[in-house]
C-alpha atoms as a PDB file:
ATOM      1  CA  UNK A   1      16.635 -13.841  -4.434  1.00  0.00           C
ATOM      2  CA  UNK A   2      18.590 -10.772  -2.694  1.00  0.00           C
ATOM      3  CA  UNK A   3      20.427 -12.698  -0.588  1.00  0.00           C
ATOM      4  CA  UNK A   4      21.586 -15.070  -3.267  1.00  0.00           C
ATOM      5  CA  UNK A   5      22.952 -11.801  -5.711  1.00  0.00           C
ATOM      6  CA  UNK A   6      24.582 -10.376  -2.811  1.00  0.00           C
ATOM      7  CA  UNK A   7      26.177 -13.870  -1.482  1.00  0.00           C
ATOM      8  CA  UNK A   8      27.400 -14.115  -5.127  1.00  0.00           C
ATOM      9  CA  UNK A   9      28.447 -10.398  -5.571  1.00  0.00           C
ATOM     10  CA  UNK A  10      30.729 -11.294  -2.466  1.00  0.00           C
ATOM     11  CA  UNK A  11      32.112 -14.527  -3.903  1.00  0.00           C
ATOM     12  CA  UNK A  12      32.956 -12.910  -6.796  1.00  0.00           C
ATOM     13  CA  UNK A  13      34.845  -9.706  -5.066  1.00  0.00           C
ATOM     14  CA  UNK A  14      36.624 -12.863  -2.986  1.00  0.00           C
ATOM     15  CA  UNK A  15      37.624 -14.101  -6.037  1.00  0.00           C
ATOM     16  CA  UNK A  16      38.959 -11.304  -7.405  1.00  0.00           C
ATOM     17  CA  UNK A  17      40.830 -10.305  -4.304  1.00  0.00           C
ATOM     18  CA  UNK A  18      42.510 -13.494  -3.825  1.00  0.00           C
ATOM     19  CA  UNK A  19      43.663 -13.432  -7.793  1.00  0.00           C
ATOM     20  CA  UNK A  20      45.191 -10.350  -6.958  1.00  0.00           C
ATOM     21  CA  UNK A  21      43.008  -8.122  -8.890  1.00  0.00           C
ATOM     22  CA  UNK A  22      41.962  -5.671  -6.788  1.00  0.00           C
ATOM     23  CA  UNK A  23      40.420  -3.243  -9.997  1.00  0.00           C
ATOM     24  CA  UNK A  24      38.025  -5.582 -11.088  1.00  0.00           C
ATOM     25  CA  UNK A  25      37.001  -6.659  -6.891  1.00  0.00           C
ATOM     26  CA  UNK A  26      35.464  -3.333  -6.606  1.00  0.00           C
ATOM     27  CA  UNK A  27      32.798  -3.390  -8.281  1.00  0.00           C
ATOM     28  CA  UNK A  28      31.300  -6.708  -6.724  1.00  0.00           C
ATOM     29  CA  UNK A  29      31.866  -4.612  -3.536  1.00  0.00           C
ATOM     30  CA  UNK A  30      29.929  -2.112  -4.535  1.00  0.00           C
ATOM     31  CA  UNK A  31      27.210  -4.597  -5.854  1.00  0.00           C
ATOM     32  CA  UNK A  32      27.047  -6.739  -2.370  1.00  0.00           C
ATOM     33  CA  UNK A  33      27.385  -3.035  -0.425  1.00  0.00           C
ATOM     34  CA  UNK A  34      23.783  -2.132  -2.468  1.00  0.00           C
ATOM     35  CA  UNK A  35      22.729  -5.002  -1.317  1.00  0.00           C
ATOM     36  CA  UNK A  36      23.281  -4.918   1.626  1.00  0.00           C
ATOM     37  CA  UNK A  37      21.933  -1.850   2.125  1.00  0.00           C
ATOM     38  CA  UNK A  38      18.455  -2.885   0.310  1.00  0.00           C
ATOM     39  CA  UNK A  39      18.158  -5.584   2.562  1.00  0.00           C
ATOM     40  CA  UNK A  40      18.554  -3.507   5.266  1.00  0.00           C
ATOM     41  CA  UNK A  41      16.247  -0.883   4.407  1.00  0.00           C
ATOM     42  CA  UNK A  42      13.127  -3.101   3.548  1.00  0.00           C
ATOM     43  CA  UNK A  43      13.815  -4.886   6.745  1.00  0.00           C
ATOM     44  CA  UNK A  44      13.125  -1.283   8.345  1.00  0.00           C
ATOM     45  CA  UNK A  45      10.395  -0.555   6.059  1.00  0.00           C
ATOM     46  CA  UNK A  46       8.880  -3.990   7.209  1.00  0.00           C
ATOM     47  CA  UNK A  47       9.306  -3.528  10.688  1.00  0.00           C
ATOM     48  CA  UNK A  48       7.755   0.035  10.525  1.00  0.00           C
ATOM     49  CA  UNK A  49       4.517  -1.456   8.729  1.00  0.00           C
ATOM     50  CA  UNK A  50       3.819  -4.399  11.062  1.00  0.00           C
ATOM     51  CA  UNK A  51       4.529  -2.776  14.220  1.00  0.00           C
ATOM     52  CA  UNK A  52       0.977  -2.856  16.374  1.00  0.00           C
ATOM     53  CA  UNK A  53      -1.327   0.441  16.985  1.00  0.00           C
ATOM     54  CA  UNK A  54      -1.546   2.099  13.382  1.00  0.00           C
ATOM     55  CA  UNK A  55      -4.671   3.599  12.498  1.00  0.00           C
ATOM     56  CA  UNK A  56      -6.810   2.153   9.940  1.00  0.00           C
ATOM     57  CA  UNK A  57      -7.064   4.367   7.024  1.00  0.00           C
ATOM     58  CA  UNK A  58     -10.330   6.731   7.407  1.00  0.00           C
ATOM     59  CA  UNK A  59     -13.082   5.294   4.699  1.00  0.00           C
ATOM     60  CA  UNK A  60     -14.233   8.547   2.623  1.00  0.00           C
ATOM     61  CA  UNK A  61     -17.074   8.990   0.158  1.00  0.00           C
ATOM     62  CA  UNK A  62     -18.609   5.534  -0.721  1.00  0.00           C
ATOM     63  CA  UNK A  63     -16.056   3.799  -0.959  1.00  0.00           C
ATOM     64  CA  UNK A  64     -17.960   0.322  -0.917  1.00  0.00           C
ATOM     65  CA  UNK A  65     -20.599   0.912  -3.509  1.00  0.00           C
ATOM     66  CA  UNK A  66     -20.320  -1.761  -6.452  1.00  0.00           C
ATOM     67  CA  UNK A  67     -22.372  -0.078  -8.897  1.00  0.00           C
ATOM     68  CA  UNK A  68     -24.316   2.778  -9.752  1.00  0.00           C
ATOM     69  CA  UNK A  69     -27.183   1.623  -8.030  1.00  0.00           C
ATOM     70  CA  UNK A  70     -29.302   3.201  -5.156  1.00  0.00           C
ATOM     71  CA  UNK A  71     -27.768   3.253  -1.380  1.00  0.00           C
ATOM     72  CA  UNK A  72     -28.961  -0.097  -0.853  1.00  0.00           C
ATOM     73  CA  UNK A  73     -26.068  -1.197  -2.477  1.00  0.00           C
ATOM     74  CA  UNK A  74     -23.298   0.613  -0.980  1.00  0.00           C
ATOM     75  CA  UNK A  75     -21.348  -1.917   1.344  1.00  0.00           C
ATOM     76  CA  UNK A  76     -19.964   0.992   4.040  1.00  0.00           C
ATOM     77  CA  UNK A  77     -24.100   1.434   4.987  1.00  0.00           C
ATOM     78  CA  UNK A  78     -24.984  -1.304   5.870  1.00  0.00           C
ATOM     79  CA  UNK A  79     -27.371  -1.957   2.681  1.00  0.00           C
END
């Protein structure tokens, strides 16, 4: 859905330069420039999540009980 704003945010500023009016093409520049950069940055943000070797996060507390039960029911014992 990105790609397809910022694909027509460029059309548009293509448009608008080839009609001579250069005013009105900057602001689909800007729009396809955001873009750009958002698809850039989640890319990054991607790649920094999925790369191999992260830690799993530490389990505190009881974190797998289901109810207020006794132990017996708390997932992270065993029970």
């Amino acid at each position: 859905m990105v790609v397809v704003v910022g694909a027509l945010a460029t059309v548009a500023a293509v448009i608008a330069f080839r009609s001579r009016a250069v005013v009105s093409a900057y602001s689909p520049c800007f729009m396809a420039a955001v873009v750009a950069v958002g698809i850039a940055a989640g890319a990054t943000a991607q790649r920094y999540e999925d790369r191999p070797g992260r830690p799993a996060p530490a389990v505190t507390g009881e974190a797998g009980c289901r109810s207020g039960g006794d132990s017996g029911e708390c997932a992270d014992t065993g029970g």
